[in-house]
PDB file of N, CA and C in Angstrom:
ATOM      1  N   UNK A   1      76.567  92.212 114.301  1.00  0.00           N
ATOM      2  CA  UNK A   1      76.837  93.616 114.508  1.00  0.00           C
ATOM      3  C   UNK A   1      76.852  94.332 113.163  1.00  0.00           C
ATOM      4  N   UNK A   2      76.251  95.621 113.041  1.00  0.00           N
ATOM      5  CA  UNK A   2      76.082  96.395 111.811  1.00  0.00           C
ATOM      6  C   UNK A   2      77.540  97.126 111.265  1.00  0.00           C
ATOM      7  N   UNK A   3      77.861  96.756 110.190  1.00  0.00           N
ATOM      8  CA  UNK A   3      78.916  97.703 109.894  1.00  0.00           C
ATOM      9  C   UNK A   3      78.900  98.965 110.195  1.00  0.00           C
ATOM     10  N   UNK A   4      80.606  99.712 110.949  1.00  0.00           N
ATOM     11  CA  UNK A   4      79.978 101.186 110.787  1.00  0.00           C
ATOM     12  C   UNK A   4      79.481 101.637 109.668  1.00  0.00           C
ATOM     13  N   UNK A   5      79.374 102.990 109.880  1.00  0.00           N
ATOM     14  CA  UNK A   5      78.250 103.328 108.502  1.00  0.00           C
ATOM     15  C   UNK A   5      78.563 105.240 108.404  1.00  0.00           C
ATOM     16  N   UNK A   6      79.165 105.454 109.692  1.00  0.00           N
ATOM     17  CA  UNK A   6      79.580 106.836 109.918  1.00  0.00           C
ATOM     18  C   UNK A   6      81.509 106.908 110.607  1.00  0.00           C
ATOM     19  N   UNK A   7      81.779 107.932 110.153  1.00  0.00           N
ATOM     20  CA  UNK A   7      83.480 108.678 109.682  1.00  0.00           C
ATOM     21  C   UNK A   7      83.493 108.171 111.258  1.00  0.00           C
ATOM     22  N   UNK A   8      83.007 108.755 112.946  1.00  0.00           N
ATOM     23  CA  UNK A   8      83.398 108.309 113.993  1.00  0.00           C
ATOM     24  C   UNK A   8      83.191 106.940 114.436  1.00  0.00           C
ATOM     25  N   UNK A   9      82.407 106.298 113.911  1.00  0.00           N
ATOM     26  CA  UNK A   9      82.225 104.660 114.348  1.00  0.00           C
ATOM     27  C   UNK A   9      83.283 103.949 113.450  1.00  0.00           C
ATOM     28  N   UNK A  10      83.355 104.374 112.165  1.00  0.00           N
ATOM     29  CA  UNK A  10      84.566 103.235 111.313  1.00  0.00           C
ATOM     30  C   UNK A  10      85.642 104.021 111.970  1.00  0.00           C
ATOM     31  N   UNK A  11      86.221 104.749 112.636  1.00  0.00           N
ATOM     32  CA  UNK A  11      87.631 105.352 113.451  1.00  0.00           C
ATOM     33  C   UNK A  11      87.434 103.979 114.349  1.00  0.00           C
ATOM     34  N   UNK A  12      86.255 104.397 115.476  1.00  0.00           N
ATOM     35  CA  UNK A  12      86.547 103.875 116.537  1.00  0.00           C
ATOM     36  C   UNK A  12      86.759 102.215 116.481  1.00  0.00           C
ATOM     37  N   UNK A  13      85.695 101.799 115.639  1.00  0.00           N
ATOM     38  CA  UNK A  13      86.366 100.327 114.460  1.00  0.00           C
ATOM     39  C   UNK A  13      87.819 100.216 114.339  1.00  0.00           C
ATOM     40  N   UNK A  14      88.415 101.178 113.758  1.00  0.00           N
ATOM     41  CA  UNK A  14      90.131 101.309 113.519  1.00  0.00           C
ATOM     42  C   UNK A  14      90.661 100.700 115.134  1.00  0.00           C
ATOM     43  N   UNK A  15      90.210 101.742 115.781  1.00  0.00           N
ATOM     44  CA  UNK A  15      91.042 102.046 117.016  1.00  0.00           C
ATOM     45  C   UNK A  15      91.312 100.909 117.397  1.00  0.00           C
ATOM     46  N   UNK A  16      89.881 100.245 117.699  1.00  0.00           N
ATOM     47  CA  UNK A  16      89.932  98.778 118.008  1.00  0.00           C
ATOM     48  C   UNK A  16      90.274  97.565 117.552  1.00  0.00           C
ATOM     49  N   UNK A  17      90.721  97.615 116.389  1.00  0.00           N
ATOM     50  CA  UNK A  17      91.850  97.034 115.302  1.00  0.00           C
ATOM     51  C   UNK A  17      93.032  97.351 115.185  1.00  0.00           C
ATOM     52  N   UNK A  18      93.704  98.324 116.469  1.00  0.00           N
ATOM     53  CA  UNK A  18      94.672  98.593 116.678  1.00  0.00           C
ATOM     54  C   UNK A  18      95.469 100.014 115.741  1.00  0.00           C
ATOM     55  N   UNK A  19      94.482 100.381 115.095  1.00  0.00           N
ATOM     56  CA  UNK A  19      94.844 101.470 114.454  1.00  0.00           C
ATOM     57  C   UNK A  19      94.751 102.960 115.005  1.00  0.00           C
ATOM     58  N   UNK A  20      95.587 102.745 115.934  1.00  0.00           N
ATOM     59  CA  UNK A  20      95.578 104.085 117.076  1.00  0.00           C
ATOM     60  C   UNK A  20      96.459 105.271 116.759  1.00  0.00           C
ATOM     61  N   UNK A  21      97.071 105.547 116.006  1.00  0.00           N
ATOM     62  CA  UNK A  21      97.854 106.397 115.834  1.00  0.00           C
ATOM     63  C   UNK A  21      96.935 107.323 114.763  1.00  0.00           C
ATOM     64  N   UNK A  22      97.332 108.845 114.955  1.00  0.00           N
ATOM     65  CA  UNK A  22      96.843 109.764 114.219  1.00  0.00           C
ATOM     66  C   UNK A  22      97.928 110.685 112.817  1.00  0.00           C
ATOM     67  N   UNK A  23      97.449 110.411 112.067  1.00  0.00           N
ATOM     68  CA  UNK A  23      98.718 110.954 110.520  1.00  0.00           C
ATOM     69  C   UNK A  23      98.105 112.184 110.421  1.00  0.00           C
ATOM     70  N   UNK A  24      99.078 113.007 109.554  1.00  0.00           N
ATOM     71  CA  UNK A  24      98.827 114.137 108.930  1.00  0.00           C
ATOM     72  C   UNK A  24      99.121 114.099 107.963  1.00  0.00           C
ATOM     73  N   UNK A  25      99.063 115.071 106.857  1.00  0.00           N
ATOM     74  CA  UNK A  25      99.533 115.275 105.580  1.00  0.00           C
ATOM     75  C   UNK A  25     100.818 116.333 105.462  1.00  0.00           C
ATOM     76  N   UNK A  26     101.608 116.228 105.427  1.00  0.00           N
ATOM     77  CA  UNK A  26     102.412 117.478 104.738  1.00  0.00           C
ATOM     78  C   UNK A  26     103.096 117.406 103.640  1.00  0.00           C
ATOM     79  N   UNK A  27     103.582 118.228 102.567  1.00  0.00           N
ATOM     80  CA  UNK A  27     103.400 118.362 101.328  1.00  0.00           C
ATOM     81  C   UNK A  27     104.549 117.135 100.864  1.00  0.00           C
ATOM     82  N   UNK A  28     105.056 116.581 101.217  1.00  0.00           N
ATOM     83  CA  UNK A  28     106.143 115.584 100.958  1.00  0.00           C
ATOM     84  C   UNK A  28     105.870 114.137 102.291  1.00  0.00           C
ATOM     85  N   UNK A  29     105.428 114.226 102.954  1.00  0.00           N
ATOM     86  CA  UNK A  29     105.264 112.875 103.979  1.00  0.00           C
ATOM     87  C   UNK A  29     104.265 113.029 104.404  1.00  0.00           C
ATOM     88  N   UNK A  30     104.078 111.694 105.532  1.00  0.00           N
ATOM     89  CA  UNK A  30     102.906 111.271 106.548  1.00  0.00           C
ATOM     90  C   UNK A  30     103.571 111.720 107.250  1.00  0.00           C
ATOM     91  N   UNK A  31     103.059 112.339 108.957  1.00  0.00           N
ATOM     92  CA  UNK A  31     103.622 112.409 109.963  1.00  0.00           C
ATOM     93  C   UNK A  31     102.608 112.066 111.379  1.00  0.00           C
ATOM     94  N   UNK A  32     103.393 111.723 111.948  1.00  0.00           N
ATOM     95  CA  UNK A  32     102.377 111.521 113.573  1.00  0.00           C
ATOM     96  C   UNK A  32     101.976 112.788 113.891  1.00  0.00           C
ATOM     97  N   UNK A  33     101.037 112.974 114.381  1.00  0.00           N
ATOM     98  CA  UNK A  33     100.040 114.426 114.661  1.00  0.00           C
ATOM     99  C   UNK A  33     101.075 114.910 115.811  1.00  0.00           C
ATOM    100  N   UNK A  34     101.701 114.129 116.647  1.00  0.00           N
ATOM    101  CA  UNK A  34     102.724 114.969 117.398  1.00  0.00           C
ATOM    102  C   UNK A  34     103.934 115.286 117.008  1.00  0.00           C
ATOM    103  N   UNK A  35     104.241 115.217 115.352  1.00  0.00           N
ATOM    104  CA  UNK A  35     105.730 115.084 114.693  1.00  0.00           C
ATOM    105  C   UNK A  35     106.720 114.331 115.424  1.00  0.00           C
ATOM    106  N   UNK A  36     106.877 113.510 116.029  1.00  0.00           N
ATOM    107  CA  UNK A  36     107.552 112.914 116.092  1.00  0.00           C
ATOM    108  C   UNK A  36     108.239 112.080 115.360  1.00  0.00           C
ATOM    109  N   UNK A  37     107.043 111.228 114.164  1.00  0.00           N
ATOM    110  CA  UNK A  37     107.741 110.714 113.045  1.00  0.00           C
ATOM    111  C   UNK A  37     107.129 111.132 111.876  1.00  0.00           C
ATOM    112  N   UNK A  38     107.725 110.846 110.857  1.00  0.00           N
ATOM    113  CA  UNK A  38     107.482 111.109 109.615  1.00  0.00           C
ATOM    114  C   UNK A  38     107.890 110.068 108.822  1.00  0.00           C
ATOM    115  N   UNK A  39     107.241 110.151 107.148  1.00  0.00           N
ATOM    116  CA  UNK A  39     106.863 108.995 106.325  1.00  0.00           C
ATOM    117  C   UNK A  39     106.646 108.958 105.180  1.00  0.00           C
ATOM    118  N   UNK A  40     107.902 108.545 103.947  1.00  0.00           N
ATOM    119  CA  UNK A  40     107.606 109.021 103.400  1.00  0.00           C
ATOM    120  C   UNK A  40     106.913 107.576 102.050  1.00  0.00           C
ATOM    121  N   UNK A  41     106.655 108.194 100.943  1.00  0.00           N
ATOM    122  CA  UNK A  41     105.416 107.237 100.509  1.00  0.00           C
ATOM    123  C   UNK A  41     106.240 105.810 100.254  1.00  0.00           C
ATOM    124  N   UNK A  42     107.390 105.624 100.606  1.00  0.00           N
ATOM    125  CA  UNK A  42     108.244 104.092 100.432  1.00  0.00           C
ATOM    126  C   UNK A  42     107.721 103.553 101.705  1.00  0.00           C
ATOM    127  N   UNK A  43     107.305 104.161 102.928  1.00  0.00           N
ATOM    128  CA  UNK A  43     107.437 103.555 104.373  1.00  0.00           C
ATOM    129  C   UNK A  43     106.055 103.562 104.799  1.00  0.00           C
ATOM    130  N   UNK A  44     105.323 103.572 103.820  1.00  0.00           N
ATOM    131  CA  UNK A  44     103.661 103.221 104.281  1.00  0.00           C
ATOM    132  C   UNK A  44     102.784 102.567 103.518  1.00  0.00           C
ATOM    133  N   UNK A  45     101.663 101.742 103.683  1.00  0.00           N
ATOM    134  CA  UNK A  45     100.825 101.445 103.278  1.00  0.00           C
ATOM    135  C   UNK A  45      99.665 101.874 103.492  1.00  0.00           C
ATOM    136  N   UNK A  46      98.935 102.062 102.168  1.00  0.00           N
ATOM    137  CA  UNK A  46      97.299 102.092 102.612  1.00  0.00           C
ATOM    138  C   UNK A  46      96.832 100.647 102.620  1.00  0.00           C
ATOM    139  N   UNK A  47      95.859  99.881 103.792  1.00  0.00           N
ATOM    140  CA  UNK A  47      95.615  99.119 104.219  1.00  0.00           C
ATOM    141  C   UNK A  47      93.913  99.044 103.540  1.00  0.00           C
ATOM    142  N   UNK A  48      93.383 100.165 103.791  1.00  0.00           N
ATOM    143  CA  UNK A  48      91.935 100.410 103.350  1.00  0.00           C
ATOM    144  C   UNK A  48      91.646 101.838 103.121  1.00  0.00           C
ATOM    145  N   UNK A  49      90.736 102.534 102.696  1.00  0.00           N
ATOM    146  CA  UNK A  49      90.339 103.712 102.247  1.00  0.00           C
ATOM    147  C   UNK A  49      89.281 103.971 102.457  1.00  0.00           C
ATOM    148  N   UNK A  50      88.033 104.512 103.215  1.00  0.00           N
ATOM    149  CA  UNK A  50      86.564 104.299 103.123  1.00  0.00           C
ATOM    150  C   UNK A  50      86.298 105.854 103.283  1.00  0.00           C
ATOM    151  N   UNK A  51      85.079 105.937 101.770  1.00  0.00           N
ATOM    152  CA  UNK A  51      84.547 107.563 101.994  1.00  0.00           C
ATOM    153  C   UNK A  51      83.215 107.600 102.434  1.00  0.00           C
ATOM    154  N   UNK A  52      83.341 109.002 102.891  1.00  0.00           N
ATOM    155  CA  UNK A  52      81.710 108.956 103.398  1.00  0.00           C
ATOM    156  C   UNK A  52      81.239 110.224 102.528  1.00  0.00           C
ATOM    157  N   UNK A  53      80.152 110.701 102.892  1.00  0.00           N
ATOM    158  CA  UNK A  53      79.234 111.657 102.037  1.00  0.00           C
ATOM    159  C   UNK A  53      78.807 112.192 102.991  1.00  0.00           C
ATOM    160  N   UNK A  54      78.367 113.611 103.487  1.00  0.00           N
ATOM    161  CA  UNK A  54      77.551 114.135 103.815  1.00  0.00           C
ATOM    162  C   UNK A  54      76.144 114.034 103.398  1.00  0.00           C
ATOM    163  N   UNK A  55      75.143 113.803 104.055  1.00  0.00           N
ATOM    164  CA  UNK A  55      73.688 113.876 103.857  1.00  0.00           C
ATOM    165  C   UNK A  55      73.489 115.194 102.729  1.00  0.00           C
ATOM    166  N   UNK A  56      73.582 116.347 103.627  1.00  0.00           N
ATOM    167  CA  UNK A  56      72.927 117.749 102.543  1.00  0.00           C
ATOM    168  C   UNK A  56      73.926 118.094 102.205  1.00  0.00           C
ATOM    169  N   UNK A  57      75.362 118.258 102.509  1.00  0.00           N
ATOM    170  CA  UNK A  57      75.958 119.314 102.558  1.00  0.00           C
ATOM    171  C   UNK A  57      77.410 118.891 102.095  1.00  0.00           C
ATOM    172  N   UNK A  58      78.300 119.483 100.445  1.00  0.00           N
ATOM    173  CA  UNK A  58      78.918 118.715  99.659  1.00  0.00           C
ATOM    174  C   UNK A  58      80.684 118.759 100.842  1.00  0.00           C
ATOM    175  N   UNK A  59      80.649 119.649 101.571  1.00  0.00           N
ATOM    176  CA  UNK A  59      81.699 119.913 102.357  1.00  0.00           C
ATOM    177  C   UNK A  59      81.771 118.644 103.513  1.00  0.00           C
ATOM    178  N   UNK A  60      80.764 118.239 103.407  1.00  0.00           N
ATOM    179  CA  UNK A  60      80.930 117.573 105.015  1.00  0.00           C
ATOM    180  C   UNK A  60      81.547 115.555 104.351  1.00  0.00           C
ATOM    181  N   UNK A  61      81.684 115.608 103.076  1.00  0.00           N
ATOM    182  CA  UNK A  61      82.564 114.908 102.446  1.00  0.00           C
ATOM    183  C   UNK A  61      83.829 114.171 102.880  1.00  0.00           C
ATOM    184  N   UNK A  62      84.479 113.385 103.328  1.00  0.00           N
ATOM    185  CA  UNK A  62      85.483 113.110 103.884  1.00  0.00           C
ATOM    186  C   UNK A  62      86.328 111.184 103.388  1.00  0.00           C
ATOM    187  N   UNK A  63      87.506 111.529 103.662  1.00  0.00           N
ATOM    188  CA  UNK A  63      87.885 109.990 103.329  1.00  0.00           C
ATOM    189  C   UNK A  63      88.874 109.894 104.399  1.00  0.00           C
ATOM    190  N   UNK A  64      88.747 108.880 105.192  1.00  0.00           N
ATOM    191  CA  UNK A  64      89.599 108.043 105.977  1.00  0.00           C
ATOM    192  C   UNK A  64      90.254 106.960 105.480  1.00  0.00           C
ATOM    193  N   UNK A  65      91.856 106.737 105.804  1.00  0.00           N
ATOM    194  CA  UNK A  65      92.599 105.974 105.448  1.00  0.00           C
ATOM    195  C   UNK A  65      93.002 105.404 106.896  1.00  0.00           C
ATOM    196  N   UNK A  66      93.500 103.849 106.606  1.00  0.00           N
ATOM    197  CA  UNK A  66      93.915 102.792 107.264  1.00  0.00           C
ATOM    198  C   UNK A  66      95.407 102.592 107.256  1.00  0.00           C
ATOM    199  N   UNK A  67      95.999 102.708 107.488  1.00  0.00           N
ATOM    200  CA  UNK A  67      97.692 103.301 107.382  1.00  0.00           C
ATOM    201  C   UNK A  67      98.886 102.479 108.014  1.00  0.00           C
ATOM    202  N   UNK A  68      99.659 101.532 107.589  1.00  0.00           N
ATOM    203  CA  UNK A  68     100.456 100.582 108.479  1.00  0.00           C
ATOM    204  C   UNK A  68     101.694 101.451 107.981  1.00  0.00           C
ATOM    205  N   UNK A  69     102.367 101.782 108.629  1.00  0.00           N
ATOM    206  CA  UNK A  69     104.148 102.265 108.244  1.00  0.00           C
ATOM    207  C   UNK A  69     104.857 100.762 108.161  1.00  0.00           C
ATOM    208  N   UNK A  70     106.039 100.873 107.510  1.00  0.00           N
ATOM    209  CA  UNK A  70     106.891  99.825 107.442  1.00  0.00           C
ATOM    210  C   UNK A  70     107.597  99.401 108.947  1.00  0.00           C
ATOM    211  N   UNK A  71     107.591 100.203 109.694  1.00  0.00           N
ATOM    212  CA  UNK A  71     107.946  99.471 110.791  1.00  0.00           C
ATOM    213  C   UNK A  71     106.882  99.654 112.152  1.00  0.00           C
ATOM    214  N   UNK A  72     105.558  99.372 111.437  1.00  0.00           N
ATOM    215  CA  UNK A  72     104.570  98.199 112.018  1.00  0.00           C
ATOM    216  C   UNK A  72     103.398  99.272 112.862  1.00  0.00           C
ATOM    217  N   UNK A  73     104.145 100.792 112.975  1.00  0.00           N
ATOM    218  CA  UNK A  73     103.064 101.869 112.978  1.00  0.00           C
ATOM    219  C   UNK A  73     101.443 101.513 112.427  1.00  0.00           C
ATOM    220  N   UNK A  74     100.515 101.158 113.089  1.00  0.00           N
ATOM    221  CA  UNK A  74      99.427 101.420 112.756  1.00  0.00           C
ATOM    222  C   UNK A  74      98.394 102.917 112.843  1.00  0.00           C
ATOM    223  N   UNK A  75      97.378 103.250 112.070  1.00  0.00           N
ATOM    224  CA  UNK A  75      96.823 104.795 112.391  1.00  0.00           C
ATOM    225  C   UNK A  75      96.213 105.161 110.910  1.00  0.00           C
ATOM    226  N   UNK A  76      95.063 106.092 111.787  1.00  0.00           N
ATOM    227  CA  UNK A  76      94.152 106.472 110.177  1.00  0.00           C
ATOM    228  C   UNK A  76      94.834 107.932 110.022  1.00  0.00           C
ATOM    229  N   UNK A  77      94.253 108.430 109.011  1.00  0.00           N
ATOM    230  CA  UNK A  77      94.623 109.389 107.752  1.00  0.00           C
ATOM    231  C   UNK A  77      93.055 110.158 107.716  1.00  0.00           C
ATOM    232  N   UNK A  78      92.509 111.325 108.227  1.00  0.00           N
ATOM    233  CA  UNK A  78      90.952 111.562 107.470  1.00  0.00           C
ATOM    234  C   UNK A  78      91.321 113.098 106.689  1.00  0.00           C
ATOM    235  N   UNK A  79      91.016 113.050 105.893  1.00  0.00           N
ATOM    236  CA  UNK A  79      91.573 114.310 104.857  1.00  0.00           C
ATOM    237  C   UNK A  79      89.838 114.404 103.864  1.00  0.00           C
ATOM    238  N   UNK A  80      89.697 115.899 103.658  1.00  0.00           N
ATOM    239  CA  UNK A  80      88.474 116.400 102.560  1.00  0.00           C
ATOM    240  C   UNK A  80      88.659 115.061 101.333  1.00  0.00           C
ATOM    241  N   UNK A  81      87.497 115.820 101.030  1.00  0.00           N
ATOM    242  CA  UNK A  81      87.689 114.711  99.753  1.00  0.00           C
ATOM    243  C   UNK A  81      88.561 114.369  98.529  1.00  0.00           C
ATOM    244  N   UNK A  82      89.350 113.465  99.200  1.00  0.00           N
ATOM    245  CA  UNK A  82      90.530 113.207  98.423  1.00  0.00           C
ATOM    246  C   UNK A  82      91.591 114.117  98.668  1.00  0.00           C
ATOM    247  N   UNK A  83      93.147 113.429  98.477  1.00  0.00           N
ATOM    248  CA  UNK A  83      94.671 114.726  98.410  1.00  0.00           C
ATOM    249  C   UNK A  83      93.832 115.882  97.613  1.00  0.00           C
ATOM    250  N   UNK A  84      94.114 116.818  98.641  1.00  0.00           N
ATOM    251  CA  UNK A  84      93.990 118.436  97.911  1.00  0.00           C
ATOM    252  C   UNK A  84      95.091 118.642  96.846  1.00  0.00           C
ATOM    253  N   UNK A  85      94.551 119.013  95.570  1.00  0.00           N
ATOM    254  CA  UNK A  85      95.259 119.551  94.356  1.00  0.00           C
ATOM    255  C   UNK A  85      96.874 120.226  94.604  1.00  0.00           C
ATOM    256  N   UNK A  86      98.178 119.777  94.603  1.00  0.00           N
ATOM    257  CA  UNK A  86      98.783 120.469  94.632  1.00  0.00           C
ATOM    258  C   UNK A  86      99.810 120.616  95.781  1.00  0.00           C
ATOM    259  N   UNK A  87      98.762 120.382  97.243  1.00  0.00           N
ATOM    260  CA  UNK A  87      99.664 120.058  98.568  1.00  0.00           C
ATOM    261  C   UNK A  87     100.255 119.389  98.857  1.00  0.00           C
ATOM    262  N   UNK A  88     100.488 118.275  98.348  1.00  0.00           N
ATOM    263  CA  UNK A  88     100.858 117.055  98.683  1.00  0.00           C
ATOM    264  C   UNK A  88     102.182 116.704  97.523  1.00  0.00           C
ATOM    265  N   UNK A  89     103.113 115.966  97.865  1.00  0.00           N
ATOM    266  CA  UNK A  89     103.648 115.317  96.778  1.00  0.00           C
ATOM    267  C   UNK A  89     103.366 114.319  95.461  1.00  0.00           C
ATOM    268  N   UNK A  90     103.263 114.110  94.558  1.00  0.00           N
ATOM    269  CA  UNK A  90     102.894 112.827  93.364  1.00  0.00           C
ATOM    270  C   UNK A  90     103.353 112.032  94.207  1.00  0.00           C
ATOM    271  N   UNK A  91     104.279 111.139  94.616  1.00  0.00           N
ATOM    272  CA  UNK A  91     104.524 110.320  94.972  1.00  0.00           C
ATOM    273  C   UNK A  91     103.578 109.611  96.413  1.00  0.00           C
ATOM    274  N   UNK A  92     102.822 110.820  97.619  1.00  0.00           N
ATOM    275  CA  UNK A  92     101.982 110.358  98.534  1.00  0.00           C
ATOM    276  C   UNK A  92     100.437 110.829  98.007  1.00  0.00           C
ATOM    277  N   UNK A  93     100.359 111.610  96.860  1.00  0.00           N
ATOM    278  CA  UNK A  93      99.216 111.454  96.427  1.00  0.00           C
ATOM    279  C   UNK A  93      98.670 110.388  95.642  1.00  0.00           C
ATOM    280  N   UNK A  94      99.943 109.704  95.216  1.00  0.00           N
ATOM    281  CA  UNK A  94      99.428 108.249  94.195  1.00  0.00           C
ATOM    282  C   UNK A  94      99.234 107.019  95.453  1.00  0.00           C
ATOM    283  N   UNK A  95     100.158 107.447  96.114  1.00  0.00           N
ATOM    284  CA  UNK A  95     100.222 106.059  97.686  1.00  0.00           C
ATOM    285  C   UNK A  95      98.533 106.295  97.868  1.00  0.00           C
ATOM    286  N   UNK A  96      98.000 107.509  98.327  1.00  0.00           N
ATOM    287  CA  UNK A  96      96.716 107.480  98.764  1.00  0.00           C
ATOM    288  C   UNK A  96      95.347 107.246  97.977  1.00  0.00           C
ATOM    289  N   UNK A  97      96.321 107.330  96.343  1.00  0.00           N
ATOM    290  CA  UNK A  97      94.672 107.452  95.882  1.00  0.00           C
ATOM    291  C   UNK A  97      94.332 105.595  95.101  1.00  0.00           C
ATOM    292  N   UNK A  98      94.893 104.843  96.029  1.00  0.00           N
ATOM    293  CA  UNK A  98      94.616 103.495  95.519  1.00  0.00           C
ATOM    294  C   UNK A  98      93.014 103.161  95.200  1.00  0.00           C
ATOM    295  N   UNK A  99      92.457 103.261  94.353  1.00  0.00           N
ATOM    296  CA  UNK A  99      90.993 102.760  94.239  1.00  0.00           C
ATOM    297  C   UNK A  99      91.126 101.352  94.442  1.00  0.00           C
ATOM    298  N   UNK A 100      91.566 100.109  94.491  1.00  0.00           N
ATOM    299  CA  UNK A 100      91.629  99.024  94.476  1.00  0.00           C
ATOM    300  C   UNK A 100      91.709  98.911  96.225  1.00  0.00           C
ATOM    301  N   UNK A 101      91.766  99.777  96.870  1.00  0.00           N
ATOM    302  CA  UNK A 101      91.383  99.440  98.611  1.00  0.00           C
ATOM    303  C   UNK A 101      90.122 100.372  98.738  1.00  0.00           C
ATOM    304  N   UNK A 102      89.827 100.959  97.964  1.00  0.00           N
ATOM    305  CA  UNK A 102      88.429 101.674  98.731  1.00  0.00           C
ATOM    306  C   UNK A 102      87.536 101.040  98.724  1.00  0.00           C
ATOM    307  N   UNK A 103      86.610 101.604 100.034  1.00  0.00           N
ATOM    308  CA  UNK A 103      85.332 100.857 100.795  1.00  0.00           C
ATOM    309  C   UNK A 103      84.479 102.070 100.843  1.00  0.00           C
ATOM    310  N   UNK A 104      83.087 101.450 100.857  1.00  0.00           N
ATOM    311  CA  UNK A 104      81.938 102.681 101.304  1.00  0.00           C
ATOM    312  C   UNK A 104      81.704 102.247 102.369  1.00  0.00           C
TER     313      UNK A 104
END
């Protein structure tokens, strides 16, 4: 079987690796897309990181993260390219920007 190779096939890859849950960013934590929980950069791991590129167009840029919380939460992360300047905390912008897990 071909590695995915596109942002919706490496998700649906996730999904099926049990990485079903959906994160957000807010300027100090991770949170479940329904807020229910939140996370802050002591209570998560990045697991993997993989960016993609748009063909023509420098916007269509994106990075998905692989995301285990400390108590066993699995779920991806897809944010522009790379933590936006400023929104985020130092402390979950350094959690995310591990180069030593990124994948193409």
């Amino acid at each position: 079987m071909e590695s995915p190779d596109t942002l919706s096939q490496r998700m649906n890859k996730l999904k099926s690796e049990g990485y079903t849950m959906d994160f957000k960013l807010t300027e100090t934590h991770l949170k479940t897309t329904d807020d229910k929980n939140s996370f802050t950069g002591e209570d998560f791991i990045v697991d993997n990181v993989y960016r993609f590129e748009g063909m023509s167009n420098p916007s269509d840029n994106s990075i998905l993260y692989a995301i285990t919380t400390t108590d066993g939460v699995k779920g991806t992360l897809v944010d522009g390219y790379g933590v936006s300047g400023g929104q985020v905390s130092k402390k979950i912008r350094e959690k995310l920007n591990l180069s030593s897990n990124r994948n193409s």
